[in-house]
N, C-alpha and C. Protein backbone atom coordinates (compact mmCIF):
# COMPACT_ATOMS: atom_id res chain seq x y z
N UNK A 1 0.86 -1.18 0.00
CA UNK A 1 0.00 0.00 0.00
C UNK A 1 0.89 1.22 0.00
N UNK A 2 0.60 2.13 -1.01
CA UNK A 2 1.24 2.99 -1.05
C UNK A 2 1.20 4.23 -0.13
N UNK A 3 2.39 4.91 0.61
CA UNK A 3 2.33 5.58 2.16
C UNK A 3 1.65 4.87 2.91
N UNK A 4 1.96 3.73 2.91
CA UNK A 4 1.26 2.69 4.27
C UNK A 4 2.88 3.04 5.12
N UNK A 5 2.89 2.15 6.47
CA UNK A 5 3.65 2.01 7.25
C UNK A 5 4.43 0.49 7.08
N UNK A 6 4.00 0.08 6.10
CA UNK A 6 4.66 -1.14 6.47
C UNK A 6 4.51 -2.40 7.05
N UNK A 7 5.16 -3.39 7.53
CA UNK A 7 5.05 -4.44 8.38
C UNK A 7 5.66 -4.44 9.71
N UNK A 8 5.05 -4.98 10.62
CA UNK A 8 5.82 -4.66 12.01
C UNK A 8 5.64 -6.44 12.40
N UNK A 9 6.49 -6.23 12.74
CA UNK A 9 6.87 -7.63 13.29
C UNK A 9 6.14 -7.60 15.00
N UNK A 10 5.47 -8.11 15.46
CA UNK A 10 4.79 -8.52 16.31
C UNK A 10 4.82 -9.54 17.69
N UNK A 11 4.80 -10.63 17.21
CA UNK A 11 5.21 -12.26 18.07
C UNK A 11 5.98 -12.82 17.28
N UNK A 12 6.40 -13.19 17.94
CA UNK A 12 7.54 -14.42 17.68
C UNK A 12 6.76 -16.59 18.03
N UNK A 13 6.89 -16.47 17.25
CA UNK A 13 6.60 -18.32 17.73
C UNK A 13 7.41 -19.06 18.18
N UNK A 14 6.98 -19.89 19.24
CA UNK A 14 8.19 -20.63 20.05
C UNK A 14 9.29 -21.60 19.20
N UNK A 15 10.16 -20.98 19.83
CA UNK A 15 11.94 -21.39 18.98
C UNK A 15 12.23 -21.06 18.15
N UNK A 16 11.01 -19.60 17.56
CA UNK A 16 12.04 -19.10 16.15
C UNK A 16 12.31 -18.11 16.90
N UNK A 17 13.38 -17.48 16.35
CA UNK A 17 14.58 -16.12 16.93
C UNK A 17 14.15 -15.29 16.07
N UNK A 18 14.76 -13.75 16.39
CA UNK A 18 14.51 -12.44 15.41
C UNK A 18 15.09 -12.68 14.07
N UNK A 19 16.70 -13.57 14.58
CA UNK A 19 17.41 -13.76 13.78
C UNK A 19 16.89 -14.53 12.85
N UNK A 20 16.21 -15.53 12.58
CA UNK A 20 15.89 -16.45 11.72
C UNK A 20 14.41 -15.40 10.37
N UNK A 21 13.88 -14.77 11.02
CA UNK A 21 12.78 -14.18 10.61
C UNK A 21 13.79 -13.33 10.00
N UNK A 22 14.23 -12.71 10.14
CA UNK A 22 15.39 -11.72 9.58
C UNK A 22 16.21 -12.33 8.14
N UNK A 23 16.85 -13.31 8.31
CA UNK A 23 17.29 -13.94 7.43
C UNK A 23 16.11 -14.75 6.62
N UNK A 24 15.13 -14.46 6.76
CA UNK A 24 14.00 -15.75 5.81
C UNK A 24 13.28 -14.83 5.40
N UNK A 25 12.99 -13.29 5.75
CA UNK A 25 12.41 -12.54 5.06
C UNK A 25 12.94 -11.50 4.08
N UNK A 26 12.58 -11.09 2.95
CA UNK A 26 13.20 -10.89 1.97
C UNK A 26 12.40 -9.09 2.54
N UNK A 27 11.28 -9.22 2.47
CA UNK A 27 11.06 -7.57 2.61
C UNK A 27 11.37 -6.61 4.52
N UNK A 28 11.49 -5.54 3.95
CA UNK A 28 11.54 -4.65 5.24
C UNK A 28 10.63 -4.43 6.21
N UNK A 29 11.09 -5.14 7.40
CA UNK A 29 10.16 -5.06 9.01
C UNK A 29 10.32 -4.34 9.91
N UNK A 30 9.39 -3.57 10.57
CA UNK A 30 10.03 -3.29 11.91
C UNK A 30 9.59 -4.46 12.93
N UNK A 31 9.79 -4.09 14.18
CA UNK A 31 9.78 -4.45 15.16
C UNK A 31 9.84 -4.26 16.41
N UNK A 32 8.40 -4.92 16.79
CA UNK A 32 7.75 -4.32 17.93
C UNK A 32 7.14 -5.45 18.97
N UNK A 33 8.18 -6.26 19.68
CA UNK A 33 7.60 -7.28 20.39
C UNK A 33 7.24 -6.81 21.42
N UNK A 34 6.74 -7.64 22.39
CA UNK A 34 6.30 -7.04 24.13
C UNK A 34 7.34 -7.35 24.47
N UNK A 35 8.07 -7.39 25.68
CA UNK A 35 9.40 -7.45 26.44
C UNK A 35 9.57 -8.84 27.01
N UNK A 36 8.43 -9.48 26.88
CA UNK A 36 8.46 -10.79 27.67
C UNK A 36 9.34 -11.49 25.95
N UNK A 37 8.95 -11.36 24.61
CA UNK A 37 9.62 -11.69 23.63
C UNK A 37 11.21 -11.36 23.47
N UNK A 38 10.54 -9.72 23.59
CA UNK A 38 12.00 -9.15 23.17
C UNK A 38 13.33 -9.30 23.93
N UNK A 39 12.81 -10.08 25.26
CA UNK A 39 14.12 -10.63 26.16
C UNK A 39 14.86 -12.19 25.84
N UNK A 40 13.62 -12.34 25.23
CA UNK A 40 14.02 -14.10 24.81
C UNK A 40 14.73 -13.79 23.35
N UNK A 41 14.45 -13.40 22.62
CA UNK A 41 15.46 -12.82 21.35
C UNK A 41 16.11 -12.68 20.99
C-alpha cells in the first residue's frame, strides 16, 4: 500500500529467533515485540 507504514513484526513463535525471521524474510520489518519476547530474542 502505497504511504502505508509497512510491516511490524509482532510475536515471535516458540523457537524461532529475530534472527531467523530476519534472514528468511526478503522484505523490510520493523519491530515491535512485548518485552516478555524481546528478552528471549
Amino acid at each position: 500500500k502505497k504511504g502505508g507504514s509497512g510491516m511490524t513484526l509482532i510475536e515471535l513463535a516458540d523457537g524461532v529467533t529475530l534472527d531467523e525471521i530476519t534472514a528468511k524474510t526478503q522484505a523490510a520489518f520493523k519491530v515491535n515485540l512485548n518485552s516478555k519476547q524481546s528478552n528471549a530474542a
